[in-house]
N, C-alpha and C. Protein backbone atom coordinates (compact mmCIF):
# COMPACT_ATOMS: atom_id res chain seq x y z
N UNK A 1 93.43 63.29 85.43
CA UNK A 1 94.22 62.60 86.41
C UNK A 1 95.70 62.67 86.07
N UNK A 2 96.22 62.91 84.59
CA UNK A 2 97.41 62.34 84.60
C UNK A 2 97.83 63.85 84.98
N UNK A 3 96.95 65.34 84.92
CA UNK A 3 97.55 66.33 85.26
C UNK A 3 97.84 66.70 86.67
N UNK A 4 96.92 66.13 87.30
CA UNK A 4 96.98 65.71 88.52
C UNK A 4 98.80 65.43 89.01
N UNK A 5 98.48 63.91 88.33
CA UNK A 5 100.53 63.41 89.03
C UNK A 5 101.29 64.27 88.06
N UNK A 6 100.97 64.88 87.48
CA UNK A 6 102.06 65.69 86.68
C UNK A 6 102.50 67.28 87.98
N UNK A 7 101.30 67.57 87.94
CA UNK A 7 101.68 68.85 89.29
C UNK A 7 102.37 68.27 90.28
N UNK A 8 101.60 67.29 90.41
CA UNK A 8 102.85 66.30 92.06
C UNK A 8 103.78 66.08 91.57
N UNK A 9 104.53 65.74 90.38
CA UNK A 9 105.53 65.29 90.64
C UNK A 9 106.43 66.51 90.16
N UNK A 10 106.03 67.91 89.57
CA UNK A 10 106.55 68.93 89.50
C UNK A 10 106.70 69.78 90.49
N UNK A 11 105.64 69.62 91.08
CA UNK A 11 105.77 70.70 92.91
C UNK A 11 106.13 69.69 93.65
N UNK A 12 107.31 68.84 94.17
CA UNK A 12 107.37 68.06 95.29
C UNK A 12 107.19 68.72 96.99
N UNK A 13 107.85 70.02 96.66
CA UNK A 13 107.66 70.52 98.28
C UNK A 13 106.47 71.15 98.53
N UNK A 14 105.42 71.65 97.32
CA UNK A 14 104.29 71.85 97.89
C UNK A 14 103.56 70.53 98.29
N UNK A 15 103.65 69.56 97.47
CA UNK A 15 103.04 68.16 97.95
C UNK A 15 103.13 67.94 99.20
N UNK A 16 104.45 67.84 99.31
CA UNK A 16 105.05 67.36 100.67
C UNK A 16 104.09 68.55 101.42
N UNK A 17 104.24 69.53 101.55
CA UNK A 17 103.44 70.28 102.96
C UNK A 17 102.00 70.39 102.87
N UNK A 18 101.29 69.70 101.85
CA UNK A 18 100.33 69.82 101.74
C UNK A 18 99.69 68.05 102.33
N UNK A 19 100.70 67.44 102.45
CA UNK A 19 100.36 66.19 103.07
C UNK A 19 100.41 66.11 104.85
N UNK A 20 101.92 66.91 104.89
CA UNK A 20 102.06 67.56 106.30
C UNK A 20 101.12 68.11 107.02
N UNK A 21 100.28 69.39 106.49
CA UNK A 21 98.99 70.15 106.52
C UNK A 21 97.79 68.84 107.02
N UNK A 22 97.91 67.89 105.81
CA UNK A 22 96.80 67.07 106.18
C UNK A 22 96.80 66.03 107.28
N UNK A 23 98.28 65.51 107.68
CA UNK A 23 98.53 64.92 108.50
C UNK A 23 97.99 65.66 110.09
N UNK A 24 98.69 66.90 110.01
CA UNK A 24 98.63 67.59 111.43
C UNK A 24 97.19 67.63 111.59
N UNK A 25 96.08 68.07 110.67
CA UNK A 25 94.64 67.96 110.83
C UNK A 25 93.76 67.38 111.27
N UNK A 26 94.50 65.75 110.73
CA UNK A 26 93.95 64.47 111.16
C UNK A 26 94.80 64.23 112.83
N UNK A 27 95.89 64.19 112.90
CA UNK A 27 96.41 63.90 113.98
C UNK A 27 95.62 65.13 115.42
N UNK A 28 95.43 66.15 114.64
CA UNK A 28 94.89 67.37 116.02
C UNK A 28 93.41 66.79 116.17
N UNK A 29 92.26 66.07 115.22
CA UNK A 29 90.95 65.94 115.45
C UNK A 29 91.43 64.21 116.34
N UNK A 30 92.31 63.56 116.06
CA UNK A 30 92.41 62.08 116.83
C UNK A 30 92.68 62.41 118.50
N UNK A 31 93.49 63.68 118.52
CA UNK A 31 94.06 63.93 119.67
C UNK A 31 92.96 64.78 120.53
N UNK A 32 91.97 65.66 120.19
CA UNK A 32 90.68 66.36 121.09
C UNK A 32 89.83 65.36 120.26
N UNK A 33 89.98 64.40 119.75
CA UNK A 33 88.38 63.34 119.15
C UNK A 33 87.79 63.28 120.21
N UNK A 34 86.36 63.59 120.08
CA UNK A 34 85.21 63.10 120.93
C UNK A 34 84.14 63.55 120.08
N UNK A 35 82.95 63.34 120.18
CA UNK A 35 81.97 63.35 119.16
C UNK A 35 81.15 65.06 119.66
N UNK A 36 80.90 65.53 118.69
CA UNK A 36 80.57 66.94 118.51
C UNK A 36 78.64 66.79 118.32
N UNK A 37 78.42 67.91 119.11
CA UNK A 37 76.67 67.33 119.07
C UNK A 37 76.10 69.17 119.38
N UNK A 38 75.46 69.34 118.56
CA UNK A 38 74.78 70.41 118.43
C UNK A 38 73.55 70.85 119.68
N UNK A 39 73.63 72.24 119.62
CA UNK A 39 72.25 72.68 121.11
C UNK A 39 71.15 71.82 121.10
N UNK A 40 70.96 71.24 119.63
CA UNK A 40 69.30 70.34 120.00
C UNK A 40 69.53 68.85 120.53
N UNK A 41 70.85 68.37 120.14
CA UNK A 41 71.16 67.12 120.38
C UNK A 41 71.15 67.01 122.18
N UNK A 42 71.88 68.18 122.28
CA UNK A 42 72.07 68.63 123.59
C UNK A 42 71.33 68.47 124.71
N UNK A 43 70.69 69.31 124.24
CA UNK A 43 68.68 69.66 125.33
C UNK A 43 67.99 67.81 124.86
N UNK A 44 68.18 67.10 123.87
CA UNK A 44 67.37 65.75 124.43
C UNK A 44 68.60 65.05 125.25
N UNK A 45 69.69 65.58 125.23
CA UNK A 45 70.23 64.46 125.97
C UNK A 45 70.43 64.88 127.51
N UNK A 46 70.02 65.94 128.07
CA UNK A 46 69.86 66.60 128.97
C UNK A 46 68.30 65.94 129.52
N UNK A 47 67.21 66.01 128.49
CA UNK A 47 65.69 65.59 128.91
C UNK A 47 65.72 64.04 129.08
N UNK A 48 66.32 63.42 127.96
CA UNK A 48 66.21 61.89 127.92
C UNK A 48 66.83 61.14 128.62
N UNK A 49 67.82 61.77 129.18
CA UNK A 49 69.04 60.78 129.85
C UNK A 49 69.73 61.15 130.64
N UNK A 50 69.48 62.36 131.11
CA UNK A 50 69.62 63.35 132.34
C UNK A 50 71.17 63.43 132.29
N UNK A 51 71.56 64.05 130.93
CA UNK A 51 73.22 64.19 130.35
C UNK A 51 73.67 65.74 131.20
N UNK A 52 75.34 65.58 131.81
CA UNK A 52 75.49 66.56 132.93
C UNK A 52 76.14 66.96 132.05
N UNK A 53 75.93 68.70 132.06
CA UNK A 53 76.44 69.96 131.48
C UNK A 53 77.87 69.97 132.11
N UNK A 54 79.32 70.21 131.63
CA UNK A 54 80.64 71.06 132.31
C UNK A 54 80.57 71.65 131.48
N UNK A 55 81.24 73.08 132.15
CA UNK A 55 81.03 74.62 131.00
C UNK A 55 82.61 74.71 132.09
N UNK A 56 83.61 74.87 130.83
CA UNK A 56 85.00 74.75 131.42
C UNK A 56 85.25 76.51 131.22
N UNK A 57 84.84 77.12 130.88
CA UNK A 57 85.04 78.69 130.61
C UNK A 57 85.63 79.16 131.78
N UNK A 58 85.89 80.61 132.47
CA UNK A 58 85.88 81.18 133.09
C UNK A 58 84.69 81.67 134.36
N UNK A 59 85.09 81.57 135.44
CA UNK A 59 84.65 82.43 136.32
C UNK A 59 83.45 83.66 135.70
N UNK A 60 84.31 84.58 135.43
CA UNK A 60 83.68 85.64 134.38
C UNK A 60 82.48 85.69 133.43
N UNK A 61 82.81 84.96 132.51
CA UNK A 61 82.53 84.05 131.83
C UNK A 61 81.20 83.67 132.04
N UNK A 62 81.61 82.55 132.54
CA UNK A 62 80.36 81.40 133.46
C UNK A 62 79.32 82.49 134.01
N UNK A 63 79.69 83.52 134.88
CA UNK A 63 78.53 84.39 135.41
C UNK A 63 78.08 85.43 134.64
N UNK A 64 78.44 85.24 133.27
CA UNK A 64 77.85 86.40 132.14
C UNK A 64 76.51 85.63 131.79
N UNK A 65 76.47 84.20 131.92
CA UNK A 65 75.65 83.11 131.46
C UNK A 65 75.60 82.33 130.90
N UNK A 66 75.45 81.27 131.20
CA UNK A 66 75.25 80.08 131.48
C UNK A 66 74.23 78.82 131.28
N UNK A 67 74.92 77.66 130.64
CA UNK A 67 73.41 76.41 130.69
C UNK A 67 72.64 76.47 132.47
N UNK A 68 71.35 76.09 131.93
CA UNK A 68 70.78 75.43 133.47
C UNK A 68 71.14 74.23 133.95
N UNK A 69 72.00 74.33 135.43
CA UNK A 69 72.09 73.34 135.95
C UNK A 69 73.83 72.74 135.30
N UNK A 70 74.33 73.46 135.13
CA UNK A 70 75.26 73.61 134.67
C UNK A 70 76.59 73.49 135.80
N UNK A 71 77.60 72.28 135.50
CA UNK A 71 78.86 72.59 136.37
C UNK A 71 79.69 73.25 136.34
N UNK A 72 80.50 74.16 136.77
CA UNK A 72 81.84 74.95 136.28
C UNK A 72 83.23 74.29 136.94
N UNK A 73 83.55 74.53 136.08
CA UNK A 73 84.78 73.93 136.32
C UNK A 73 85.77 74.24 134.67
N UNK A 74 86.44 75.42 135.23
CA UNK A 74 87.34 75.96 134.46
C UNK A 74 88.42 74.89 133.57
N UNK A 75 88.42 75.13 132.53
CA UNK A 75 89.51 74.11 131.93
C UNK A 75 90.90 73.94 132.59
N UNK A 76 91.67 75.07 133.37
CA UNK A 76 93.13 75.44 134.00
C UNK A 76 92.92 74.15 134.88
N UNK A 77 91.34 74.08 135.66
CA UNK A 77 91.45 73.21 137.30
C UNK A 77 90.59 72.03 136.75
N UNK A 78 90.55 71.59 135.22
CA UNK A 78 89.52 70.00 135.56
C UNK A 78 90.42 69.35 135.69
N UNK A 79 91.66 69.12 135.82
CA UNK A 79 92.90 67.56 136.38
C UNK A 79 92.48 67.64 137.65
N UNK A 80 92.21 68.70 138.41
CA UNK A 80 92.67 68.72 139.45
C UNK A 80 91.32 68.20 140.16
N UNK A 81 89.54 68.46 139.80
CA UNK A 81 88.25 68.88 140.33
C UNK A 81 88.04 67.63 139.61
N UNK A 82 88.74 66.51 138.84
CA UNK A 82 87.80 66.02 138.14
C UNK A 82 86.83 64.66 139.32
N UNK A 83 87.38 64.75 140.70
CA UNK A 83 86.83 63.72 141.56
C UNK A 83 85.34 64.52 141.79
N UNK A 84 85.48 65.91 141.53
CA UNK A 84 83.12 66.43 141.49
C UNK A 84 82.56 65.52 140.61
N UNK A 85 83.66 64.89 139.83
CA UNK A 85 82.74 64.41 138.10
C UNK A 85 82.46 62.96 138.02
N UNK A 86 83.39 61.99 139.35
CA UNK A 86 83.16 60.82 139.49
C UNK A 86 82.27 60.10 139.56
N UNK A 87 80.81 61.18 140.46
CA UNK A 87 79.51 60.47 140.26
C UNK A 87 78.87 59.98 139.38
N UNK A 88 79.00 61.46 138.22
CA UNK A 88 78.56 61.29 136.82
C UNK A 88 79.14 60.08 135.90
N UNK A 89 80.13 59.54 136.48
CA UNK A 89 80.39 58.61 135.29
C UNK A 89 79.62 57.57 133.95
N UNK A 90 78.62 57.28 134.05
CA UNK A 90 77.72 56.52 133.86
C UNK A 90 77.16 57.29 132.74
N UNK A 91 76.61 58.74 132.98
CA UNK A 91 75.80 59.92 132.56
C UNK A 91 76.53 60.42 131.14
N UNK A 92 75.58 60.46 130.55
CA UNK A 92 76.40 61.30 129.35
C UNK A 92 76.80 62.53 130.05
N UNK A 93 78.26 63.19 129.53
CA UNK A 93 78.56 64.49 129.76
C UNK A 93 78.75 65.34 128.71
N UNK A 94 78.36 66.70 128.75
CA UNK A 94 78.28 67.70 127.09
C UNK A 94 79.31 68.48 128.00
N UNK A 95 80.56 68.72 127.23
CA UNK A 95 81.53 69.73 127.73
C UNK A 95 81.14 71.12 126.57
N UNK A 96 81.28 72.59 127.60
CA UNK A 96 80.77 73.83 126.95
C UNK A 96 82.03 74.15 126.96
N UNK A 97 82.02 75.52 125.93
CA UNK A 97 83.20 76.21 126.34
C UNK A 97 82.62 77.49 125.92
N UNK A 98 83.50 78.70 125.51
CA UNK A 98 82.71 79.55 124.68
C UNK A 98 82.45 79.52 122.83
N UNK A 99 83.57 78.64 122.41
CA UNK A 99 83.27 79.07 120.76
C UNK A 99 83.31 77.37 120.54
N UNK A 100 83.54 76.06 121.32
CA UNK A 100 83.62 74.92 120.56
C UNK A 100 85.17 74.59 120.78
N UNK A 101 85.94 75.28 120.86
CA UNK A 101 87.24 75.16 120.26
C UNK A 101 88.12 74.47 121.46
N UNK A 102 87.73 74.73 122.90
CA UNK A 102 88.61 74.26 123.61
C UNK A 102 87.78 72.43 124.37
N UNK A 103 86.98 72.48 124.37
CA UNK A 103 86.22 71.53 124.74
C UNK A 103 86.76 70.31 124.32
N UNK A 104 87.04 70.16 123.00
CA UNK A 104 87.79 68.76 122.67
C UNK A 104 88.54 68.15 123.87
N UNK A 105 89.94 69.18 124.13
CA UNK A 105 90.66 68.88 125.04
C UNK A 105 90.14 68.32 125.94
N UNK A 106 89.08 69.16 127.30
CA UNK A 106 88.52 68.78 128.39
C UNK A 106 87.64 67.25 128.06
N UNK A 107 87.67 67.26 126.77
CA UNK A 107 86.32 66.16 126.70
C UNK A 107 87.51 64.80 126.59
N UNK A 108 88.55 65.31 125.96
CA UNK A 108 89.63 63.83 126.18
C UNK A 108 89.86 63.79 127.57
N UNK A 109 90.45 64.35 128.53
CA UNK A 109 90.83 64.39 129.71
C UNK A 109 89.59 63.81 130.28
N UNK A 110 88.15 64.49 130.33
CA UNK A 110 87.46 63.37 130.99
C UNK A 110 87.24 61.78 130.64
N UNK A 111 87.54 61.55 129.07
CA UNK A 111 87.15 60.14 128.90
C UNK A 111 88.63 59.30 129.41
N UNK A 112 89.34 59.88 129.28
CA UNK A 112 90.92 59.55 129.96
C UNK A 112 90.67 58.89 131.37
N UNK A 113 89.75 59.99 132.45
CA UNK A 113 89.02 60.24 133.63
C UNK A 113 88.26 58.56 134.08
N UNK A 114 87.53 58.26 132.84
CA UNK A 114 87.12 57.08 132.62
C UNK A 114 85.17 57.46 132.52
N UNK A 115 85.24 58.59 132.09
CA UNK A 115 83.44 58.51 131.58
C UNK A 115 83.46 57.72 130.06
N UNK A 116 82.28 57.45 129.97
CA UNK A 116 82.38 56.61 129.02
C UNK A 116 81.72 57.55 127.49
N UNK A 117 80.38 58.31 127.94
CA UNK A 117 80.15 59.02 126.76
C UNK A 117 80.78 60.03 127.13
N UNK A 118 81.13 61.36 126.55
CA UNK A 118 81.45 62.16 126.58
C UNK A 118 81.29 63.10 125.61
N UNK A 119 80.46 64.11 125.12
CA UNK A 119 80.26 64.95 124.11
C UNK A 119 80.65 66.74 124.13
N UNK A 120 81.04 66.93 123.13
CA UNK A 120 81.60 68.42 123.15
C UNK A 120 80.25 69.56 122.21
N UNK A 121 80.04 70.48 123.39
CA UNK A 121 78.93 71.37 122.22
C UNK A 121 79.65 72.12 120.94
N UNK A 122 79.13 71.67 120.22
CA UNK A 122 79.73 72.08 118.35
C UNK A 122 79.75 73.54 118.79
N UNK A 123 80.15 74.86 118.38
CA UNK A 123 80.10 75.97 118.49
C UNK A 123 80.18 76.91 119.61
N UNK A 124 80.32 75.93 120.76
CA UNK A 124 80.26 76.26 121.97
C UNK A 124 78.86 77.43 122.66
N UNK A 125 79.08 77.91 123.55
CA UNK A 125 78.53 79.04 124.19
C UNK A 125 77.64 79.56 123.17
N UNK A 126 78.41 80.19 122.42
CA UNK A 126 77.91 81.23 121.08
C UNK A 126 77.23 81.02 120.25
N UNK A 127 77.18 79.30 119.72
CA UNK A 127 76.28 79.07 119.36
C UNK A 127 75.05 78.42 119.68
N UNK A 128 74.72 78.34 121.13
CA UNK A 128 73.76 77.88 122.39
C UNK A 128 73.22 79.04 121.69
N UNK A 129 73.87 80.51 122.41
CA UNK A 129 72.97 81.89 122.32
C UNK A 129 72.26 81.91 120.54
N UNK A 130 73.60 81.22 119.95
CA UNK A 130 72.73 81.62 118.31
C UNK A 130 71.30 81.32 118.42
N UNK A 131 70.99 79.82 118.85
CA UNK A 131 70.11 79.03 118.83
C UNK A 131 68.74 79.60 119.27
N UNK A 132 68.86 81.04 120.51
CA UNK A 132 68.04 81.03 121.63
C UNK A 132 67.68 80.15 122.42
N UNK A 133 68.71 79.39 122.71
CA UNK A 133 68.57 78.88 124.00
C UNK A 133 68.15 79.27 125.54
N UNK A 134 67.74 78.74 126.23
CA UNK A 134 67.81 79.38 127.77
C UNK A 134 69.07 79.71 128.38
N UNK A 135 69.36 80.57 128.94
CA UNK A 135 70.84 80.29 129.64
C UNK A 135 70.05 81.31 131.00
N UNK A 136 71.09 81.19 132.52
CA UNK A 136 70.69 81.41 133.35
C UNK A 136 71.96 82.47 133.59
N UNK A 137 71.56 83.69 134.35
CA UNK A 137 72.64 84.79 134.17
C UNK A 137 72.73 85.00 135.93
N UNK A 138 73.83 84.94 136.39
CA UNK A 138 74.26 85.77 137.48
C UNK A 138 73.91 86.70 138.09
């Protein structure tokens, strides 16, 4: 330990950006926070509780394939579409994307929206297909 505060107090500017580093990390997971739930969590909350799929991807995308029963609604247009999603409020919602990575965002904007659960698929798209999942193709 004491080598510990001895490096800190010899490297101050690596400290410093290494706190910076940790700050921005924590501040980027507070800012897309919503709870992350894997393909199996997924499919029971789809069976158990009749949880509505948005797959914010592309056009393109979306018709390469797709969850069943699945909404689209591109990330560019959910401010604008989010009155399709008003019914669902109540419903758990799993936001897709393709890799995990953009979903946070859409999943704040809908709880913003005023849904109350709201879940993002961990790995997105890619890792649905890892899984062998079903997906429905165009």
């Amino acid at each position: 330990m004491a080598q510990f505060i001895e490096f800190l107090g010899n490297h101050l500017l690596l400290s410093g950006m290494w706190l910076v580093a940790l700050a921005a990390i924590v501040f980027y997971h507070y800012r897309t926070g919503s709870k992350a739930i894997g393909p199996a969590q997924a499919v029971a909350l789809i069976n158990r509780r009749d949880a509505v799929i948005v797959d914010i991807r592309e056009k393109k995308e979306f018709d390469n394939g797709h969850i069943v029963d699945s909404i689209h609604i591109p990330l560019a247009k959910l401010k604008q579409r989010l009155a399709e999603l008003k019914k669902h409020t109540k419903k758990p919602v799993v936001v897709v994307c393709k890799l995990g990575q953009q979903s946070g965002e859409a999943a704040k904007t809908l709880q913003e929206a005023g849904h109350v659960e709201v879940y993002k698929l961990s790995g997105g798209l890619a890792e649905w297909k890892a899984q062998s999942m079903p997906l429905v193709y165009k």
